[in-house]
N, C-alpha and C. Protein backbone atom coordinates (compact mmCIF):
# COMPACT_ATOMS: atom_id res chain seq x y z
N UNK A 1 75.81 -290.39 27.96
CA UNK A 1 77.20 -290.04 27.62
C UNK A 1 77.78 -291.07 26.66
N UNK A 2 78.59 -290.92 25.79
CA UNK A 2 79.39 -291.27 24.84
C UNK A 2 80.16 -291.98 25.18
N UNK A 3 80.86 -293.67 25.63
CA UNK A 3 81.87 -293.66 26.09
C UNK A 3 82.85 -294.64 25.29
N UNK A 4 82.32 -294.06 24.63
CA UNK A 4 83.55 -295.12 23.25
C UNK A 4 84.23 -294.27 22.52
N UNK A 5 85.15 -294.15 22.28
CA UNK A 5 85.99 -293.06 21.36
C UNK A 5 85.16 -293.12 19.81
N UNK A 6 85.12 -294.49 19.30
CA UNK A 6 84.48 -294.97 17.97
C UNK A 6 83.65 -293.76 17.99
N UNK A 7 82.66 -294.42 19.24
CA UNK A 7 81.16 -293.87 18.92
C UNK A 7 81.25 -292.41 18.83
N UNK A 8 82.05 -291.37 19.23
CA UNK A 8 81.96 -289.95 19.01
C UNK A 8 82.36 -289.46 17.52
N UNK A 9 83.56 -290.46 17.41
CA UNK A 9 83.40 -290.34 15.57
C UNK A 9 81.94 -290.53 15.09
N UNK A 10 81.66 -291.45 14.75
CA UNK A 10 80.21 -291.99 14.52
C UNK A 10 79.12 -290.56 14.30
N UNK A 11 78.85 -290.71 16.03
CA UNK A 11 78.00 -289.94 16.21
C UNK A 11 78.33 -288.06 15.71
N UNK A 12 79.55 -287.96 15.68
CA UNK A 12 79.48 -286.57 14.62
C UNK A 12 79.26 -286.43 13.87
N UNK A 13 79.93 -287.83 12.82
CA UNK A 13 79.36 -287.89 11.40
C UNK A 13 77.66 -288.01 11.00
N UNK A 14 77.32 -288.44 12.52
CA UNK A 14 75.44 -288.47 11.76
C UNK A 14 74.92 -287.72 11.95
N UNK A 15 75.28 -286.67 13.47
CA UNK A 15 74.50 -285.72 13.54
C UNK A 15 75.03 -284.64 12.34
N UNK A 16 75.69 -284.58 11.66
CA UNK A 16 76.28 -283.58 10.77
C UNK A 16 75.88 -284.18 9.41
N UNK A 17 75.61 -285.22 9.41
CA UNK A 17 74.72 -285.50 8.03
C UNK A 17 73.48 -285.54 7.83
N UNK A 18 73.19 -285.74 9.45
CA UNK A 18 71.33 -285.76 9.16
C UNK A 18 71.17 -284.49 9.20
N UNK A 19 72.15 -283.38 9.99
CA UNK A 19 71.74 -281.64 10.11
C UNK A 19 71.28 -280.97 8.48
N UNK A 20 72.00 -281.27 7.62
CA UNK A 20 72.51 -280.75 6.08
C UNK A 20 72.60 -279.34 6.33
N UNK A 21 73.16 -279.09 7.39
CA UNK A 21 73.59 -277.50 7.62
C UNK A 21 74.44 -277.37 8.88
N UNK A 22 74.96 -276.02 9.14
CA UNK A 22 76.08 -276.10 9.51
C UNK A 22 75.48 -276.45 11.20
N UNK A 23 76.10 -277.02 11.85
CA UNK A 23 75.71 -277.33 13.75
C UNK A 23 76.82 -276.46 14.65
N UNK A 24 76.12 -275.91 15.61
CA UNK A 24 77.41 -275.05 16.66
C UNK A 24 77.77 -276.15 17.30
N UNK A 25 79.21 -276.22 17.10
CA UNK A 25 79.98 -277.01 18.33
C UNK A 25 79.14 -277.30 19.61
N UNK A 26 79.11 -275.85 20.33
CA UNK A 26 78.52 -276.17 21.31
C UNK A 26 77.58 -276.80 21.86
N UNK A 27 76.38 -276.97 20.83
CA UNK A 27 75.58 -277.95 20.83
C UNK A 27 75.69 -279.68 20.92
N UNK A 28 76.61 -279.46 20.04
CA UNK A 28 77.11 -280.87 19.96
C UNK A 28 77.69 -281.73 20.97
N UNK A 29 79.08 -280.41 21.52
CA UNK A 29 79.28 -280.57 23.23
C UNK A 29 78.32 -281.34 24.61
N UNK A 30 77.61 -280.63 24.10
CA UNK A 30 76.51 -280.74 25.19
C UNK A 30 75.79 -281.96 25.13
N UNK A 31 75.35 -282.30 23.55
CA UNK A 31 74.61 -283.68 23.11
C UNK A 31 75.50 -284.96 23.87
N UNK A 32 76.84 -284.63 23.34
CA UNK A 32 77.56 -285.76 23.42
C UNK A 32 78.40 -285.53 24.43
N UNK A 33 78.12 -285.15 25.68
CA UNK A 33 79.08 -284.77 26.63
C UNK A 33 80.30 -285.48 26.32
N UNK A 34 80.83 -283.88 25.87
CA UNK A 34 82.44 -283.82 25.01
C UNK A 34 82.21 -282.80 25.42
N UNK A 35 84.14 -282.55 25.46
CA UNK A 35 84.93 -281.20 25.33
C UNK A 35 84.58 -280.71 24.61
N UNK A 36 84.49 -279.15 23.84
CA UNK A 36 84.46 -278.79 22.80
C UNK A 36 85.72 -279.09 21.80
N UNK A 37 86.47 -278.51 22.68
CA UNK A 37 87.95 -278.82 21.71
C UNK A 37 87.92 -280.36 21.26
N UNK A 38 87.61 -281.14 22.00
CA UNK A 38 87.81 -282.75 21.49
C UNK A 38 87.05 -282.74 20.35
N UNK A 39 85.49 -282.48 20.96
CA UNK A 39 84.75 -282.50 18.96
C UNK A 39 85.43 -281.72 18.05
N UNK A 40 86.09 -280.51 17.85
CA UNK A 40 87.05 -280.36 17.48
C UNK A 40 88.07 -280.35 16.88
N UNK A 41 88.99 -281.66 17.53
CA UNK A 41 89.67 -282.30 17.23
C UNK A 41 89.00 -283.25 16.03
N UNK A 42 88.12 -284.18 16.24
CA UNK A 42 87.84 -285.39 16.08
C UNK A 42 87.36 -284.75 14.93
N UNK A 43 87.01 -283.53 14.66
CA UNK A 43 86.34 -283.27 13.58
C UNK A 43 86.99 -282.89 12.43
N UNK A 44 88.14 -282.39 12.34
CA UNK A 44 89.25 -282.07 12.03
C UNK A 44 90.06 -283.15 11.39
N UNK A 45 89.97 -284.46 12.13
CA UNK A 45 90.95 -285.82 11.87
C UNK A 45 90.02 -286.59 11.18
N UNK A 46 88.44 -285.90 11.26
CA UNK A 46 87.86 -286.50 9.82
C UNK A 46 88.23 -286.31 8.81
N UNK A 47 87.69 -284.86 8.86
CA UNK A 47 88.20 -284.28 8.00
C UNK A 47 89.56 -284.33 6.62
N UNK A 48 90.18 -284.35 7.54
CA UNK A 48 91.80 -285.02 7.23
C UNK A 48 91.56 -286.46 6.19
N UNK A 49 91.11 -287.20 7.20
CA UNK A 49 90.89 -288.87 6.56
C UNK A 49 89.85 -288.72 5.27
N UNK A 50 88.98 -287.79 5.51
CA UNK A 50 88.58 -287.58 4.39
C UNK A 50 88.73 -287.53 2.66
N UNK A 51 89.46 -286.39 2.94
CA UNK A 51 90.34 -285.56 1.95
C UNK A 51 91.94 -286.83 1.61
N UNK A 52 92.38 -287.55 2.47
CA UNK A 52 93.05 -288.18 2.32
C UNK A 52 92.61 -289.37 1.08
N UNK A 53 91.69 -289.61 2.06
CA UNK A 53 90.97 -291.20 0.92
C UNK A 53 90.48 -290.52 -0.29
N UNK A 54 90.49 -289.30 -0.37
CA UNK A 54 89.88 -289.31 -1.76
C UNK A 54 87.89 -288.97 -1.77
N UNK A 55 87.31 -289.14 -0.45
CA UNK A 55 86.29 -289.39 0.15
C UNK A 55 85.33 -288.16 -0.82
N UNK A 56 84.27 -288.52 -0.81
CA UNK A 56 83.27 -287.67 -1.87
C UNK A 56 82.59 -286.48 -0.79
N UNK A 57 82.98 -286.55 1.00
CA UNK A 57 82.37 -285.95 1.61
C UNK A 57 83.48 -284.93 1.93
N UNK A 58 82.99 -283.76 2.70
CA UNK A 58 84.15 -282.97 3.57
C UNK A 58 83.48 -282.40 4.83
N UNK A 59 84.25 -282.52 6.17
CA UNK A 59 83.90 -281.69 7.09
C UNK A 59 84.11 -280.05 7.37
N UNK A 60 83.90 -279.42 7.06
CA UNK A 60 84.19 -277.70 7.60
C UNK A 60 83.83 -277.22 8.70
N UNK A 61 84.87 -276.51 8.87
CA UNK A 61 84.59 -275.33 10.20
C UNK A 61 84.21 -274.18 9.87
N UNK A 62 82.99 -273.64 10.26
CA UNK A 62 82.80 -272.35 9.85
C UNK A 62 82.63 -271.76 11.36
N UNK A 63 83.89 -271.23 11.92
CA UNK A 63 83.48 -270.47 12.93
C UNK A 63 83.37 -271.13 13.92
N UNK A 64 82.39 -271.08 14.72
CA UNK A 64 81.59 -272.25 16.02
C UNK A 64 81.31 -273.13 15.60
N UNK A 65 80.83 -273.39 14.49
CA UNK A 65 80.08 -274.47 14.03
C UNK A 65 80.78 -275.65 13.28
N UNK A 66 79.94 -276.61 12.79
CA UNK A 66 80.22 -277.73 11.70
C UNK A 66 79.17 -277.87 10.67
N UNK A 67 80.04 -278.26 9.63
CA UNK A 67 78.84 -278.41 8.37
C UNK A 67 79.75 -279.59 7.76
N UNK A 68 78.79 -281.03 7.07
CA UNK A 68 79.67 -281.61 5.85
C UNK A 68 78.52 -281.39 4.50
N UNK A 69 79.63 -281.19 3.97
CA UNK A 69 78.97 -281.07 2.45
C UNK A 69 79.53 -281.86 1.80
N UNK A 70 79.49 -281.90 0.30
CA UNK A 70 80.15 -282.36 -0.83
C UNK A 70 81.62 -281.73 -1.40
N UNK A 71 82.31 -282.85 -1.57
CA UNK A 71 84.01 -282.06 -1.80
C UNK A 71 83.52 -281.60 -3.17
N UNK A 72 84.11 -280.25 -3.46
CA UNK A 72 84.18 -279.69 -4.43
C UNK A 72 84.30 -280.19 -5.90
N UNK A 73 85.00 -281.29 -5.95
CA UNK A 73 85.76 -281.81 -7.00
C UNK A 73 84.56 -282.58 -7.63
N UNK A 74 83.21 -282.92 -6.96
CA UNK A 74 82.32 -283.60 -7.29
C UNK A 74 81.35 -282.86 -7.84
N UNK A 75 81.13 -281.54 -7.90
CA UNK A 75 80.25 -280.76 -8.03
C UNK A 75 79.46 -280.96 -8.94
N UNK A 76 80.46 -281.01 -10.62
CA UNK A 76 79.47 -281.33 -11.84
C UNK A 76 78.74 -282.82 -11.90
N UNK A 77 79.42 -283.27 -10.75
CA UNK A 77 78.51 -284.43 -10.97
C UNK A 77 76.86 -284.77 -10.31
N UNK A 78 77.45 -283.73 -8.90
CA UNK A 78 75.80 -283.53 -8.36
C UNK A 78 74.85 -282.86 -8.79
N UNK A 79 75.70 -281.73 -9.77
CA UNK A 79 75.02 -280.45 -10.65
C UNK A 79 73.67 -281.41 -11.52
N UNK A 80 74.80 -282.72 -12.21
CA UNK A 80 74.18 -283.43 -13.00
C UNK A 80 72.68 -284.37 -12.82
N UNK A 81 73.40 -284.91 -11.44
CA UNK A 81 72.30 -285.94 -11.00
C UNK A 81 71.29 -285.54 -10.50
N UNK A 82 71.26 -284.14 -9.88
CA UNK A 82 70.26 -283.86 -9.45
C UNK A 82 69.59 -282.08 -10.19
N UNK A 83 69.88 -281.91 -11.67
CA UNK A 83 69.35 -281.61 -12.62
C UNK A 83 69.57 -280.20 -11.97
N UNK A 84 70.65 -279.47 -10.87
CA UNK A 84 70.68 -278.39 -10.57
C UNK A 84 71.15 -277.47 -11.40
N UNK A 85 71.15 -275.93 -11.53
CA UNK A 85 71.78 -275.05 -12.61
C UNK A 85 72.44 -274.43 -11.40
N UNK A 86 73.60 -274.31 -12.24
CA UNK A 86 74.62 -273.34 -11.62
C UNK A 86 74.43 -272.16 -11.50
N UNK A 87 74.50 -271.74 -10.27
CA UNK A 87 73.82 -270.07 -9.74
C UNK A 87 74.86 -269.23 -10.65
N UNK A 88 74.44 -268.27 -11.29
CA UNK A 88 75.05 -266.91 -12.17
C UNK A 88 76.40 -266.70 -10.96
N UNK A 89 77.38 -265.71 -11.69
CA UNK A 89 78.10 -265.24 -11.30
C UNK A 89 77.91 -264.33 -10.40
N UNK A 90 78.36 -263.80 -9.24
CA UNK A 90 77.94 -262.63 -9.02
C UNK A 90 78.49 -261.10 -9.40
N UNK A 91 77.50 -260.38 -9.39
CA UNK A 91 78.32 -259.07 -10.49
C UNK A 91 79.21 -258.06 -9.70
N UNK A 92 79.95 -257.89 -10.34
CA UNK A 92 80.72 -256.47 -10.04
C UNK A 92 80.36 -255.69 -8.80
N UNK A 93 79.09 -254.90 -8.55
CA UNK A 93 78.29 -254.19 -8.14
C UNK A 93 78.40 -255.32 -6.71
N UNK A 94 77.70 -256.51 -6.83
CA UNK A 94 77.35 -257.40 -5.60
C UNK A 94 78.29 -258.29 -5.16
N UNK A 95 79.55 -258.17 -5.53
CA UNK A 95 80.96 -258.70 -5.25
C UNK A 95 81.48 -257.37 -4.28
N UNK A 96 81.58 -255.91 -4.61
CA UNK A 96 81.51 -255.31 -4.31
C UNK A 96 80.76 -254.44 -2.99
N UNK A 97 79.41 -254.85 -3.15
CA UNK A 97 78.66 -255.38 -1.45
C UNK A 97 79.22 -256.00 -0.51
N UNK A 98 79.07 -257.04 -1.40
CA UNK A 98 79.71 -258.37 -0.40
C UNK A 98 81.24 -258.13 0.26
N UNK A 99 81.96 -257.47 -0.28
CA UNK A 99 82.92 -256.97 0.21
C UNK A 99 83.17 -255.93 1.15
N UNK A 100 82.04 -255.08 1.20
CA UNK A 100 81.94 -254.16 2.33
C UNK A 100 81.54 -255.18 3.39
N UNK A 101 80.18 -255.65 3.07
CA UNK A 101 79.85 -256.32 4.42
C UNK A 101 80.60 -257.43 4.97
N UNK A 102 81.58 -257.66 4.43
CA UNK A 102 82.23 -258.89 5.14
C UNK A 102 83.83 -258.04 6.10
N UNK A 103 84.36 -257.01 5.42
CA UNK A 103 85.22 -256.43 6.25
C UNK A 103 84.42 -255.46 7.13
N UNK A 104 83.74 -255.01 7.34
CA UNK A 104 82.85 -253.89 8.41
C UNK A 104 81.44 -254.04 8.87
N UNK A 105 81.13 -255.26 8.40
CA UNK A 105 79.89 -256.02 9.45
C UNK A 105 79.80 -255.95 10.84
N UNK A 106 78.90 -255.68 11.82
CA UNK A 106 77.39 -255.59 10.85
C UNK A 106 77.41 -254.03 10.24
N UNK A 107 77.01 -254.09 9.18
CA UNK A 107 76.30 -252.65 8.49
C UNK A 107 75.10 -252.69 7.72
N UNK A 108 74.79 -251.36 7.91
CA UNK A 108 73.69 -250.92 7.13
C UNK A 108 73.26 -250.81 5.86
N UNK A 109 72.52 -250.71 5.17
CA UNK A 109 72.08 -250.54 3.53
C UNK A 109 72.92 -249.27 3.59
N UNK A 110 71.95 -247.95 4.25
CA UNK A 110 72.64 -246.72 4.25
C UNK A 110 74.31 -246.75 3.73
N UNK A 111 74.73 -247.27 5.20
CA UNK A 111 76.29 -247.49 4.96
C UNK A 111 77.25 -248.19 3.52
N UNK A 112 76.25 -249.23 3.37
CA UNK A 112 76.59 -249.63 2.03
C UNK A 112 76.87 -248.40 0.78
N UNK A 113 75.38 -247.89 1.03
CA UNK A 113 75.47 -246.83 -0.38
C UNK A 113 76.12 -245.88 0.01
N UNK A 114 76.63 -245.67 1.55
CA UNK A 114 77.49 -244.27 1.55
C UNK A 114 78.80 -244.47 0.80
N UNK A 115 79.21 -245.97 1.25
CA UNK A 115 81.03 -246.07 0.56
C UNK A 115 80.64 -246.47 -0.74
N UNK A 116 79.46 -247.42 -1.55
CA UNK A 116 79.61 -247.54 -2.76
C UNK A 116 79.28 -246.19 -3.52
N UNK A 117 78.44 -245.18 -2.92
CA UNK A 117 77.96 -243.64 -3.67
C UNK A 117 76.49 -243.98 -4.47
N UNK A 118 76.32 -245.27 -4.48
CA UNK A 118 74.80 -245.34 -5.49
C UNK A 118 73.75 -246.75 -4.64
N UNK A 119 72.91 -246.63 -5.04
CA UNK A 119 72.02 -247.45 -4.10
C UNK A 119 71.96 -248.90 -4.18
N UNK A 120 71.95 -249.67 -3.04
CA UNK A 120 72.57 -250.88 -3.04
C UNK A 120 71.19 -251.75 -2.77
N UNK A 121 69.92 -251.75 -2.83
CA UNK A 121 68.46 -252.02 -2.88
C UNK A 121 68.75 -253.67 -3.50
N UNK A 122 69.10 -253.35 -4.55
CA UNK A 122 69.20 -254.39 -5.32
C UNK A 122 70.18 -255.62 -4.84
N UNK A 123 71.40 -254.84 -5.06
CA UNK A 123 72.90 -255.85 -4.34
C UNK A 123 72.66 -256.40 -3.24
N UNK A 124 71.58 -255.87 -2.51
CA UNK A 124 71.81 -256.35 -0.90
C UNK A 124 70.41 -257.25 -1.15
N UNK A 125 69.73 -256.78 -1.98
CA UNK A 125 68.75 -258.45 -1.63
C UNK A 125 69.24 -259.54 -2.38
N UNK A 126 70.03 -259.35 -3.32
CA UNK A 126 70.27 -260.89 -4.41
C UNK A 126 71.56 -261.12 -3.32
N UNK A 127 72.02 -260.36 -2.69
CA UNK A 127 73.10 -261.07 -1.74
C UNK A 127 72.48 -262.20 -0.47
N UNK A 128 71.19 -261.46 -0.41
CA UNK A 128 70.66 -262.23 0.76
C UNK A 128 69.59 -263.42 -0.05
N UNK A 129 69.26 -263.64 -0.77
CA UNK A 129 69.12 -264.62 -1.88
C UNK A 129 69.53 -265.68 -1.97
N UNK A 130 70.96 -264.42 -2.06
CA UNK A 130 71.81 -266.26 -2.50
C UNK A 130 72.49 -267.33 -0.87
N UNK A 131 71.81 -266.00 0.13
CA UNK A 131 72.35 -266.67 1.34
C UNK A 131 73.61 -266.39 1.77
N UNK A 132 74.52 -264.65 1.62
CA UNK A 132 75.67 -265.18 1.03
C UNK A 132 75.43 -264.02 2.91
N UNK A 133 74.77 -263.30 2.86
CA UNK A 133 74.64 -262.28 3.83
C UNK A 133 73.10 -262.58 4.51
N UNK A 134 73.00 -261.57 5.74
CA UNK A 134 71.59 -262.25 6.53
C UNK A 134 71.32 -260.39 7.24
N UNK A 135 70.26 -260.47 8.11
CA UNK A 135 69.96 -259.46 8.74
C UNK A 135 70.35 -259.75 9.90
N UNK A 136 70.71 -259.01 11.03
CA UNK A 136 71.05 -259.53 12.20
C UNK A 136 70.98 -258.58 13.33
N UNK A 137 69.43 -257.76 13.08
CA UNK A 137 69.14 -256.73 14.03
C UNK A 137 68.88 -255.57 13.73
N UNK A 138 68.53 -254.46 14.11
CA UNK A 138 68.39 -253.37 14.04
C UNK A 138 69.71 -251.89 14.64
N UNK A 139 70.16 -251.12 14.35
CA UNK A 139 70.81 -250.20 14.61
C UNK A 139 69.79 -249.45 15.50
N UNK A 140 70.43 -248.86 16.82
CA UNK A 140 69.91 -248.16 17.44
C UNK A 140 70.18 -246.65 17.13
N UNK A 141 69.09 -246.50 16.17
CA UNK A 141 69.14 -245.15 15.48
C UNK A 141 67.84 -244.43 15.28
N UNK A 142 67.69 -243.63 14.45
CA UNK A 142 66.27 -243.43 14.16
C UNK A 142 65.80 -244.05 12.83
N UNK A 143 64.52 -244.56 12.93
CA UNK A 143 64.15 -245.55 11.82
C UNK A 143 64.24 -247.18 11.85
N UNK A 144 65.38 -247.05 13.23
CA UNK A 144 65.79 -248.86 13.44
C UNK A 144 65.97 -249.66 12.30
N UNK A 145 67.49 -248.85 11.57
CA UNK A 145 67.59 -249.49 9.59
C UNK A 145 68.32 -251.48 10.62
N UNK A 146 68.17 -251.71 9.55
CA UNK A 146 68.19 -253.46 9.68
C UNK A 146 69.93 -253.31 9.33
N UNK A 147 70.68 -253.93 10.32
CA UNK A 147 71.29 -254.63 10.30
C UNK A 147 72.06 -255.50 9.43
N UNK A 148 73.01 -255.73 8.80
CA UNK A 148 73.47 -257.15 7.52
C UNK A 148 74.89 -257.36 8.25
N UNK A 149 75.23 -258.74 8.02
CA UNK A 149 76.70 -259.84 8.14
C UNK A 149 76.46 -260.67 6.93
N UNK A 150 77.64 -261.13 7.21
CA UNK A 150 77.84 -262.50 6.73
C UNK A 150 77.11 -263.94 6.85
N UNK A 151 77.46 -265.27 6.24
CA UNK A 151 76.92 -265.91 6.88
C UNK A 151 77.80 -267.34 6.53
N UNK A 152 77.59 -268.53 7.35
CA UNK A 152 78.16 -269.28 7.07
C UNK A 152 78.37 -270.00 5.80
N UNK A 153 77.07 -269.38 5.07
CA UNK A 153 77.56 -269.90 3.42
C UNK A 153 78.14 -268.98 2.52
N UNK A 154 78.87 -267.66 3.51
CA UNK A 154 79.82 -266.77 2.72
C UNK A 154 81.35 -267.55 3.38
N UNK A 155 81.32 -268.30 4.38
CA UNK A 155 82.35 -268.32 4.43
C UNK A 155 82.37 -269.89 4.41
N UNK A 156 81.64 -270.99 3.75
CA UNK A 156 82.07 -271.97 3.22
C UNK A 156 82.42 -272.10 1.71
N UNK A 157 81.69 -271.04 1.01
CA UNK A 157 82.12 -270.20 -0.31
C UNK A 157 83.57 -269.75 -0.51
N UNK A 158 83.59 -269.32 0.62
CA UNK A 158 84.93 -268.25 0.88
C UNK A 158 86.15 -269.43 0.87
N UNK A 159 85.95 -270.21 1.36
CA UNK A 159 86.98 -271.80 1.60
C UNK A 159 87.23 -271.32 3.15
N UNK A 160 87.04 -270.43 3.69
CA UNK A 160 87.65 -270.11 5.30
C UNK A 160 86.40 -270.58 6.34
N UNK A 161 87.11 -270.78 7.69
CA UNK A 161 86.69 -270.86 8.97
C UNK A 161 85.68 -269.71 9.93
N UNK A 162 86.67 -268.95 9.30
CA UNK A 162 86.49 -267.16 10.58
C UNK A 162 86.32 -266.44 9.81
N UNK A 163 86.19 -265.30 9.92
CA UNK A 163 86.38 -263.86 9.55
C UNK A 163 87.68 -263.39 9.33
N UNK A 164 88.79 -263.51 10.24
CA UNK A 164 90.13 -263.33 10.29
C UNK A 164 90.77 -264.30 9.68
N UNK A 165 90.23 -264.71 8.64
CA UNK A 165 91.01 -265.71 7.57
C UNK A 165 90.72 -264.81 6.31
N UNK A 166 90.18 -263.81 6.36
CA UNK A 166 89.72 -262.92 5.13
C UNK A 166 91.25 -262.00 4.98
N UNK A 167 91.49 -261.77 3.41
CA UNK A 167 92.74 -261.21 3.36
C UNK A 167 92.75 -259.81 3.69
N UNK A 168 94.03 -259.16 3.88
CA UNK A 168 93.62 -257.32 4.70
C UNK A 168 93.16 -257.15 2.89
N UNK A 169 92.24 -256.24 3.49
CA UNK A 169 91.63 -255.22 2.99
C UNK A 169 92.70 -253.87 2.06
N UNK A 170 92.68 -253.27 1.34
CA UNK A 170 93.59 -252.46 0.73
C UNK A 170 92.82 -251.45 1.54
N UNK A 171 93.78 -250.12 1.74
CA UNK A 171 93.66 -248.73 2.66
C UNK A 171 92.15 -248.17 1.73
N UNK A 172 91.23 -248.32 2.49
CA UNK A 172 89.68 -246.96 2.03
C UNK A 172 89.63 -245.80 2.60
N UNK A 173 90.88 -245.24 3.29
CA UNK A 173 90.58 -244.24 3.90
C UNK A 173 91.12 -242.88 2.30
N UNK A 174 92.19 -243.44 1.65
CA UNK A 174 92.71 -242.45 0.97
C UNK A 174 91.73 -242.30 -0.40
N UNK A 175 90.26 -242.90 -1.02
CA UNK A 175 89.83 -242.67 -1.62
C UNK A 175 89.66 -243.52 -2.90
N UNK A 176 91.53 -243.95 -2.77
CA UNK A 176 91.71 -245.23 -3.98
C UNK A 176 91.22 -246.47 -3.92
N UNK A 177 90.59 -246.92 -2.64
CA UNK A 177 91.16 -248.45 -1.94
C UNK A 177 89.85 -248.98 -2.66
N UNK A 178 88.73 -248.21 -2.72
CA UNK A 178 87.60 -248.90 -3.49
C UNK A 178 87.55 -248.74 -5.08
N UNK A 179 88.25 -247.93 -5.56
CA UNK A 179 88.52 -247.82 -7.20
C UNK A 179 89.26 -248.79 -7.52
N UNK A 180 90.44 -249.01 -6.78
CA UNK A 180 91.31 -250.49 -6.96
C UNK A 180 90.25 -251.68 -6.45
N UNK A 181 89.91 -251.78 -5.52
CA UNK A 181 89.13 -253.29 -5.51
C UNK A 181 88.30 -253.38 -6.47
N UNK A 182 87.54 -251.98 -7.25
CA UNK A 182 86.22 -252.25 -8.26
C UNK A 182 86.96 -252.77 -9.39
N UNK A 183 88.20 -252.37 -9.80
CA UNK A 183 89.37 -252.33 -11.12
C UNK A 183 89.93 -254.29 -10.62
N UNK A 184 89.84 -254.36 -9.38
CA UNK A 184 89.96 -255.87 -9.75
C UNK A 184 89.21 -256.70 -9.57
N UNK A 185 88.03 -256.14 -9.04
CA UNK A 185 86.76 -256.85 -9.34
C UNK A 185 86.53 -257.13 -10.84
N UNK A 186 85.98 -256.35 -11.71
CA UNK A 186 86.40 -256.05 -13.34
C UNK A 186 87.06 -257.32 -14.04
N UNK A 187 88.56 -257.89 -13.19
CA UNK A 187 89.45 -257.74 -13.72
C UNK A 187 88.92 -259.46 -13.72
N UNK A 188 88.72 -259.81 -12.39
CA UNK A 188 88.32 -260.92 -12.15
C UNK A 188 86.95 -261.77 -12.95
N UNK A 189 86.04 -260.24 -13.03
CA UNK A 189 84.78 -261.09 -13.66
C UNK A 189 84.99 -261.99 -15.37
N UNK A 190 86.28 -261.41 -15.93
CA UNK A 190 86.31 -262.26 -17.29
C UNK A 190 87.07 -263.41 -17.11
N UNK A 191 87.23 -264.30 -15.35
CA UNK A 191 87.64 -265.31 -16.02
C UNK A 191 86.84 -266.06 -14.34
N UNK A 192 85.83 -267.15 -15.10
CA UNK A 192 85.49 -267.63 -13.89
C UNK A 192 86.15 -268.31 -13.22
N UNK A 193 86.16 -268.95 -11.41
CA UNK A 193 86.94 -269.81 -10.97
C UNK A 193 85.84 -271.03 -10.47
N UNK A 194 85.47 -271.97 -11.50
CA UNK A 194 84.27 -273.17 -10.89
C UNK A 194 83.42 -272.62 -10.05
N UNK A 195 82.97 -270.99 -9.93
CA UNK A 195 81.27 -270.89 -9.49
C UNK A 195 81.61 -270.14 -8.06
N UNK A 196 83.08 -270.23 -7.63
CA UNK A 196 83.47 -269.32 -6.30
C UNK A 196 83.56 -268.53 -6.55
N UNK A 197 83.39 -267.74 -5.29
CA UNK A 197 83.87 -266.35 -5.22
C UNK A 197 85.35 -266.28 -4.73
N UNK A 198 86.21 -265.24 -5.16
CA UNK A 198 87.38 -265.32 -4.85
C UNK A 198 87.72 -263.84 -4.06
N UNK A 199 87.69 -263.56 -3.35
CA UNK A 199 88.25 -262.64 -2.18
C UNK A 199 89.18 -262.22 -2.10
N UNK A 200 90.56 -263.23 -1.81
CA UNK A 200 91.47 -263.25 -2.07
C UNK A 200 92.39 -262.68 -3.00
N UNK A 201 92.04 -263.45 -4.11
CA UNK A 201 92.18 -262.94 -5.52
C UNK A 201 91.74 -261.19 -5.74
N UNK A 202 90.42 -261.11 -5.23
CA UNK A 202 90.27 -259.87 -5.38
C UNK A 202 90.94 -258.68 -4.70
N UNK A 203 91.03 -259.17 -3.63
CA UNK A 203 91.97 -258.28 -2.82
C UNK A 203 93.56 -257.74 -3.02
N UNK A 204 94.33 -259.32 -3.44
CA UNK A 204 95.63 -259.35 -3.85
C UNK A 204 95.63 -258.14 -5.08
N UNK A 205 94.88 -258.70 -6.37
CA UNK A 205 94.75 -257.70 -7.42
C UNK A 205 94.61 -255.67 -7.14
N UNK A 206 93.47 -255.90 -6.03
CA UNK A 206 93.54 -254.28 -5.85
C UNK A 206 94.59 -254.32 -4.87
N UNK A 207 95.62 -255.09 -4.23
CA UNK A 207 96.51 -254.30 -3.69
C UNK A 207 97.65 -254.13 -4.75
N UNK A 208 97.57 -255.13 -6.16
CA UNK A 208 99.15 -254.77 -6.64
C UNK A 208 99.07 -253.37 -7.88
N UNK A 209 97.34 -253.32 -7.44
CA UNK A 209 97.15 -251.91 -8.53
C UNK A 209 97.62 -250.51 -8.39
């Protein structure tokens, strides 16, 4: 057991740097017999101190879990040092995926191409590529089609925590709601924002269409 306040700082920050991916709380709980809420907390008031100092690191919540990465603001410089290329934009078509599966997850390929009308083969593997979506089972149907969500590097992309940090959705029942999100999808692809995806943005746009 942990019994130094220090040391639970400490020890979050290493197990979350030696992880280089995101850790469930609960795990951590358990490592360091802690509350959950306290890791939590403590993770949070890094966080904070982080972003305060100016700090080159950041803590996130994605959900259950923890991840630290690199603050944003540093990017071209790690781009640099470590000779990485900046992943393409994603297109119209797979912004458009990604947008089904993140408001009505889990779904199907099928389902995909029923609301987009054309086949999504393509969109749904460079989505899972880039890591942005995952498989997460089978439908109890005939054929047992696979399953797709989200994943925690759609929603450290995303800048959010949860799922319910995603903006509402414009109405798909009346026919328009996906002609307006494609019209501001469109609208969005001629001006990049540093390599994110913007959701938000996209959403706001097809609702003021």
């Amino acid at each position: 057991m942990v019994n130094v306040l220090i040391d639970i700082y400490s020890a979050i920050e290493a197990i979350l740097f030696a992880a280089g991916e995101s850790v469930p709380v609960a795990r951590m709980s358990l490592v360091l017999d802690t509350d959950e809420h306290e890791i939590l907390r403590i993770s949070a008031e890094l966080a904070q101190r982080y972003e305060a100092e100016g700090r080159g690191m950041r803590i996130l919540r994605l959900d259950d879990k923890l991840q630290m990465c690199s603050a944003p603001e540093y990017a071209p410089f790690i781009t640099k040092a470590l000779e990485q290329r900046k992943p393409p934009m994603l297109s119209p078509p797979a912004l458009e995926t990604l947008a089904i599966v993140a408001y009505f997850q889990p779904v199907t390929r099928a389902y995909i191409e029923k609301v987009r009308g054309v086949d999504s083969s393509y969109t749904v593997s460079v989505l899972v590529e880039r890591g942005l979506i995952e498989a997460c089972g089978k439908l109890d149907a005939p054929g047992r089609p696979t399953l797709f969500r989200t994943t925690d590097v759609f929603l450290r992309t995303m800048g959010i925590s949860r799922l319910d940090q995603l903006p509402e959705l414009p109405d798909m029942n009346n026919g328009e709601g996906l002609e307006k999100l494609q019209e501001a999808i469109n609208q969005l692809q001629e001006t990049e924002k540093d390599g994110q995806i913007t959701m938000e943005d996209v959403v706001e746009k097809a609702a003021e269409e």
